[in-house]
Protein backbone atom coordinates (compact mmCIF):
# COMPACT_ATOMS: atom_id res chain seq x y z
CA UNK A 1 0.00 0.00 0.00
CA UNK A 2 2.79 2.49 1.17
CA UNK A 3 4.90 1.74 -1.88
CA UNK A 4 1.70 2.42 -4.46
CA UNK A 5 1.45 -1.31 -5.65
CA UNK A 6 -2.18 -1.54 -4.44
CA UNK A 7 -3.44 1.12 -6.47
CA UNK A 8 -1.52 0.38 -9.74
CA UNK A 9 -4.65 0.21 -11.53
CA UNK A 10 -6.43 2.83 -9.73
CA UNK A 11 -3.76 5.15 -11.46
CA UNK A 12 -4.26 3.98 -14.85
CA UNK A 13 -7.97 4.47 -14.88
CA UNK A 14 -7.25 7.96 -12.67
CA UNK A 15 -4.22 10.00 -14.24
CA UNK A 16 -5.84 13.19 -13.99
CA UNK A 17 -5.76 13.39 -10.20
CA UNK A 18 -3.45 16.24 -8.16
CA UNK A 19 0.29 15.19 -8.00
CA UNK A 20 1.61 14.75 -4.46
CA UNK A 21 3.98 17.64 -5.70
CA UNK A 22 1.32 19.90 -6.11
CA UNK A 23 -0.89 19.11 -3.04
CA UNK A 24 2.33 19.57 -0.76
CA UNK A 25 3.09 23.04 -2.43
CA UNK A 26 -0.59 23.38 -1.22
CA UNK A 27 0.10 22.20 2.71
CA UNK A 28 3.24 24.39 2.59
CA UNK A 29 1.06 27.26 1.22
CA UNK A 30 -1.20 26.79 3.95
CA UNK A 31 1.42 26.27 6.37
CA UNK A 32 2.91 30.02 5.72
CA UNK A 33 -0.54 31.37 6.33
CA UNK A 34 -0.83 29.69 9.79
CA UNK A 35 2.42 30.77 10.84
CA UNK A 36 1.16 34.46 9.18
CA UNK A 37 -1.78 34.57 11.03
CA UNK A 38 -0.03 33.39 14.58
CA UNK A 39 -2.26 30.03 14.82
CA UNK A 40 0.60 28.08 14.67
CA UNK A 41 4.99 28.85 15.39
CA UNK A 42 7.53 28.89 12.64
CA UNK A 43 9.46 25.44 12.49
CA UNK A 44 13.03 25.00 11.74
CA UNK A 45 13.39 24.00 7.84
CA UNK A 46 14.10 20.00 7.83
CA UNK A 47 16.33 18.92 5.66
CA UNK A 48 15.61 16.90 2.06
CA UNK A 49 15.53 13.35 2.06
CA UNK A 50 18.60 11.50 0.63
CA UNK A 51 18.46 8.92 -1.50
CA UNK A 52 19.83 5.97 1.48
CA UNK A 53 16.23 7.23 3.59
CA UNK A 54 14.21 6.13 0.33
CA UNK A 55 13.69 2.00 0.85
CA UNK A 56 11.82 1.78 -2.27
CA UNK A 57 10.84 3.97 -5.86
CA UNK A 58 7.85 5.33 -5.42
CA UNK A 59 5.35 5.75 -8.57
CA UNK A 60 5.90 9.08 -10.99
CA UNK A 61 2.78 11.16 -8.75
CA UNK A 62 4.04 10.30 -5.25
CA UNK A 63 6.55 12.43 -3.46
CA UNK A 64 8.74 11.54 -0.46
CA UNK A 65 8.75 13.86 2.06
CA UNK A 66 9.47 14.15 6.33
CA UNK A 67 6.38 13.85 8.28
CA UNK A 68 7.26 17.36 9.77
CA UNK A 69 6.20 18.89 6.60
CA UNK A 70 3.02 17.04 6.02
CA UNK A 71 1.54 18.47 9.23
CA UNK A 72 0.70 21.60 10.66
CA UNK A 73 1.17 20.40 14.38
CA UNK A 74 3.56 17.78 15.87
CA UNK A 75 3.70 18.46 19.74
CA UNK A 76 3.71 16.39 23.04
CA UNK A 77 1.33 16.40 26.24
CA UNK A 78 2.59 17.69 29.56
CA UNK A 79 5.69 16.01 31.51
CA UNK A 80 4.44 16.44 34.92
CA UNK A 81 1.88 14.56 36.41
CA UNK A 82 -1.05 16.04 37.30
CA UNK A 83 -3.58 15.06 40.94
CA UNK A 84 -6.28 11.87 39.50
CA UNK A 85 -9.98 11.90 40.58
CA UNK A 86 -12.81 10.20 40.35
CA UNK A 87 -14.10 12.71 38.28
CA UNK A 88 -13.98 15.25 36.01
CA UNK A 89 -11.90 16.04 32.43
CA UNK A 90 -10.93 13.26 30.62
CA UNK A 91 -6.95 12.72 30.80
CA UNK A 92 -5.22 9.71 29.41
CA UNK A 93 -1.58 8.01 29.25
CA UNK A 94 0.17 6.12 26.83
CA UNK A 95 -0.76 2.99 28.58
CA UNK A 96 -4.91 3.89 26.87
CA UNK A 97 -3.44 4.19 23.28
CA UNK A 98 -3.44 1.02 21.06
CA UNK A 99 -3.14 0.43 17.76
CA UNK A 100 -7.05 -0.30 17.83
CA UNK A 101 -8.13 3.04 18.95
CA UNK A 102 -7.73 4.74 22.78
CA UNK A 103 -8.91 3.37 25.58
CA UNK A 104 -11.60 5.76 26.54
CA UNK A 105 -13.83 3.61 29.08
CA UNK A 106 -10.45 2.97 31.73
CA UNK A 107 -9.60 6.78 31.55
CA UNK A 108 -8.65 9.03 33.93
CA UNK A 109 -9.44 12.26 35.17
CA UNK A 110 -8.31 15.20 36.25
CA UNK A 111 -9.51 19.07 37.46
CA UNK A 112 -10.96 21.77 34.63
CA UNK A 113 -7.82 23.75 36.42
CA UNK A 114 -5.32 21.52 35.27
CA UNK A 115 -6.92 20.20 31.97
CA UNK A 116 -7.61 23.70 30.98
CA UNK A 117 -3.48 23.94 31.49
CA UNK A 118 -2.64 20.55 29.94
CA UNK A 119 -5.24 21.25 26.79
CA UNK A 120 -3.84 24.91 26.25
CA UNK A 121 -0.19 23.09 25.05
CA UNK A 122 -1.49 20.93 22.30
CA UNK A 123 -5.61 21.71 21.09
CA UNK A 124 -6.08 17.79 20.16
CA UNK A 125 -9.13 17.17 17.64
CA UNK A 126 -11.11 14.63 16.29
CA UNK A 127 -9.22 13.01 13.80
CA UNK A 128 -6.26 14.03 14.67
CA UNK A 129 -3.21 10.85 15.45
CA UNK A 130 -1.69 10.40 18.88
CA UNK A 131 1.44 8.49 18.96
CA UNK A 132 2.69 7.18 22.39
CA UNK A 133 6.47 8.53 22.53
CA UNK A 134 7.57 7.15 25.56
CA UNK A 135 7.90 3.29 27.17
CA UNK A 136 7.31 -0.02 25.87
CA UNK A 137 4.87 1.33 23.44
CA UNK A 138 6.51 3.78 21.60
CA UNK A 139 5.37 4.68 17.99
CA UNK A 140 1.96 2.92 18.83
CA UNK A 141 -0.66 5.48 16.86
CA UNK A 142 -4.24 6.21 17.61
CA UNK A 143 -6.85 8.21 16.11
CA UNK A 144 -8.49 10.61 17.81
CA UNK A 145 -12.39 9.64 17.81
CA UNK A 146 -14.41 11.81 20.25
CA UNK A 147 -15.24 15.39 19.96
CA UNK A 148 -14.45 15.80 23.78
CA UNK A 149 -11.81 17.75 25.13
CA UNK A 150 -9.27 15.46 26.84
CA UNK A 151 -5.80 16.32 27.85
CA UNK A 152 -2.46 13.85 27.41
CA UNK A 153 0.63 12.72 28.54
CA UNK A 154 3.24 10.76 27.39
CA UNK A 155 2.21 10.88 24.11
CA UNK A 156 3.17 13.25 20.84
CA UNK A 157 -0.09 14.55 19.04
CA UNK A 158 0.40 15.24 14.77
CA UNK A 159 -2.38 17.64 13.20
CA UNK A 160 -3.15 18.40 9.36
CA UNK A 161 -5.92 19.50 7.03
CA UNK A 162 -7.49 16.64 6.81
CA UNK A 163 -9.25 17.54 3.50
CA UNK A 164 -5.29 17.30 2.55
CA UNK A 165 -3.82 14.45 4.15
CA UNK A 166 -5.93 11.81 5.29
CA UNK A 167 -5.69 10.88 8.92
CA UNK A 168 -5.92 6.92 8.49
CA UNK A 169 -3.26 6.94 5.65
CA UNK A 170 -0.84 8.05 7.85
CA UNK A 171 -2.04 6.26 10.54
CA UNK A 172 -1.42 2.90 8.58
CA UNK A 173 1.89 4.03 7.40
CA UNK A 174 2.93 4.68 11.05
CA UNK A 175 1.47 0.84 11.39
CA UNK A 176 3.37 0.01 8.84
CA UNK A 177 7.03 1.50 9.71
CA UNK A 178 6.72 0.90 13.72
CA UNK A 179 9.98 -1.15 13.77
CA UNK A 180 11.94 0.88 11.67
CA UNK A 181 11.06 4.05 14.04
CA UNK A 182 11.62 2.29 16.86
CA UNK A 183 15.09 1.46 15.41
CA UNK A 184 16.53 4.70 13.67
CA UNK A 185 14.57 7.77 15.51
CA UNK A 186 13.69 6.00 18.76
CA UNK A 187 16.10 6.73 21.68
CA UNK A 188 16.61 5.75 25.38
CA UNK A 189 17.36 2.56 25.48
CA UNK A 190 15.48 0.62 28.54
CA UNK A 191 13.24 3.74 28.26
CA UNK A 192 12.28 4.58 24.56
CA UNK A 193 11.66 8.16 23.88
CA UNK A 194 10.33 9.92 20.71
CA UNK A 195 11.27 13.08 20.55
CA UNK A 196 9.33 16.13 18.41
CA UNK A 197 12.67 16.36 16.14
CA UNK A 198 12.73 12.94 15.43
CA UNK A 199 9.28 12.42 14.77
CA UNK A 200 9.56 15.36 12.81
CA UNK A 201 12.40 13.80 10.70
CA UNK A 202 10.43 10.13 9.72
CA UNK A 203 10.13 10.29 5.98
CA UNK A 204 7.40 8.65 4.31
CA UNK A 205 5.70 7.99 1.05
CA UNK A 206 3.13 10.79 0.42
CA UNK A 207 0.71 10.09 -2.34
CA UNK A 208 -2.23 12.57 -4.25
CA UNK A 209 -4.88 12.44 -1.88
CA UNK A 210 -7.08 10.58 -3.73
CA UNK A 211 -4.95 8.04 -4.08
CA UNK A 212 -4.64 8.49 0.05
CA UNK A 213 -8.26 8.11 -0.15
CA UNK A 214 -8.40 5.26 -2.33
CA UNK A 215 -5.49 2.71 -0.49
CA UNK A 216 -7.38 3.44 2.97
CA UNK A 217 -10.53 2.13 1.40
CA UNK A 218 -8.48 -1.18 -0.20
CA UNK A 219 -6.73 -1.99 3.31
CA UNK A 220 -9.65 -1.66 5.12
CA UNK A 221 -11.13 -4.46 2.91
CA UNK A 222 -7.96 -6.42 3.15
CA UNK A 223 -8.30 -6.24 6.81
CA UNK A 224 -12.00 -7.39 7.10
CA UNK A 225 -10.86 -10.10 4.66
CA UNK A 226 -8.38 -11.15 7.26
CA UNK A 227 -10.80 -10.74 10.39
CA UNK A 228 -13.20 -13.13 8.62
CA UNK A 229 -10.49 -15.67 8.20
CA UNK A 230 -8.96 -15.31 11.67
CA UNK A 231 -12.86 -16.06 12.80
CA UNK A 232 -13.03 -18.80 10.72
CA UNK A 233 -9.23 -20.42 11.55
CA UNK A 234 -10.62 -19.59 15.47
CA UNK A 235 -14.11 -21.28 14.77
CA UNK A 236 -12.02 -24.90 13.38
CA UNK A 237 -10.04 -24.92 16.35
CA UNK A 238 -13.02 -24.58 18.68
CA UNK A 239 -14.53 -27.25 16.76
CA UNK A 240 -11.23 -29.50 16.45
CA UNK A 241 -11.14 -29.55 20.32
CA UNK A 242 -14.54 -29.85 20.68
CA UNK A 243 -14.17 -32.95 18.48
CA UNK A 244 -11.66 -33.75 20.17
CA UNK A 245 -12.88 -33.76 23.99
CA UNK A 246 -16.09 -36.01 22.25
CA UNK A 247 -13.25 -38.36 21.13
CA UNK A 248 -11.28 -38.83 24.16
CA UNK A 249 -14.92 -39.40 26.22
CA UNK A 250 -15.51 -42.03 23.59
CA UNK A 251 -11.84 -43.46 24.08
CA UNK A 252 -12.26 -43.62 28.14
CA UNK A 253 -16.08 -44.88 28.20
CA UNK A 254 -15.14 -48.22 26.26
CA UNK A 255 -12.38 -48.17 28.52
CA UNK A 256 -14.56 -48.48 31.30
CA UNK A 257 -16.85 -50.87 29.55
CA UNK A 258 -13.91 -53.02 28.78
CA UNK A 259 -12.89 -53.29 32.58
């Protein structure tokens, strides 16, 4: 999918769709304007990708580029740990994020005083990926799906225009290229950290966003495909043993008979 095999034919019967070259002129563009307006703070220029960063050609409409570039946000929740209650704002750890969505129902929670503090540093929205950036699970991604506010920690938070980049592309690629972060841009040894630069740096395979659009729609597919055979393989071996247990019954009643 990330390499633009999926959609081979997709192209050929689409080859009048925007070039990745000329949608990330468009972020950039964007970008400027943001930074213009004071919504968002300048970011120091990261440099092009070189030729040992690029694992694989990548078809004549995609464009490599760092993930820094792509979005218009790439910050981390607070460091100190703010007073739990029973109730209140929703606050979560890294421990809540898997690669299936956050846990919302074990959150925590915390005072409007120190949400209100916590929120102010990074705005998350719906749609928007969280990636835990420190422990065990490092580079584990989640999309943001509630409308709630919520504030974070332990986690880095990437924004975009979504009607640019589409959030579960990019979540998938992170999927995809979990290892390989955890290897080159992951530091800390017995306790992996993330950092903003790094995750800044990760370059990936940015295609039109229709094509985005397009491979989300074919993995999704590929993954119900393998759900339905995971049930299935799961469904034999419940019947195998169930067989199984019936057969051994058998074996020890004629035992028992026979004595």
């Amino acid at each position: 999918a990330i390499e633009g095999r999926l959609t081979k034919d997709w192209r050929e019967q689409n080859p009048d769709v925007e070039p990745a070259s000329e949608l990330l002129k468009r972020i950039q563009a964007e970008k400027e304007q943001l930074i213009k307006d004071k919504k968002i703070k300048k970011q120091k220029v990261l440099p092009e990708i070189t030729e040992d960063e690029k694992p694989f050609e990548l078809p004549e409409s995609w464009r490599w580029d760092r993930l820094g570039n792509i979005c218009s946000k790439v910050t981390d929740g607070f460091h100190n740990t703010p007073k739990k209650l029973d109730n209140g704002r929703i606050y979560i750890s890294a421990t809540h994020i898997r690669e299936t969505g956050v846990k919302w129902n074990s959150c925590l929670y915390v005072s409007e005083n120190d949400h209100q503090e916590l929120y102010r540093k990074t705005y998350p929205q719906k749609g928007e990926i969280l990636i835990t950036n420190r422990g065990a699970g490092c580079a584990t991604p989640a999309i943001i799906d509630i409308e709630e506010q919520f504030s974070f920690q332990n986690a880095a938070l990437i924004g975009f225009n979504q009607g640019m980049v589409n959030n579960k592309y990019i979540y998938f690629l992170i999927l995809k290229m979990r290892d390989e972060i955890m290897k080159v841009f992951v530091s800390g040894g017995l306790q992996p950290m993330l950092s903003n630069v790094k995750l800044r740096e990760i370059p990936v395979s940015f295609p039109p966003f229709e094509e985005q659009k397009e491979i989300v729609k074919k993995v999704k597919k590929l993954f119900a495909i393998c759900d339905q055979l995971e049930g299935q393989i799961t469904s034999s071996q419940t019947n195998v043993e169930q067989l199984m247990q019936s057969v051994l019954k058998e074996a020890f009643s004629q035992d028992e008979k026979a004595a």
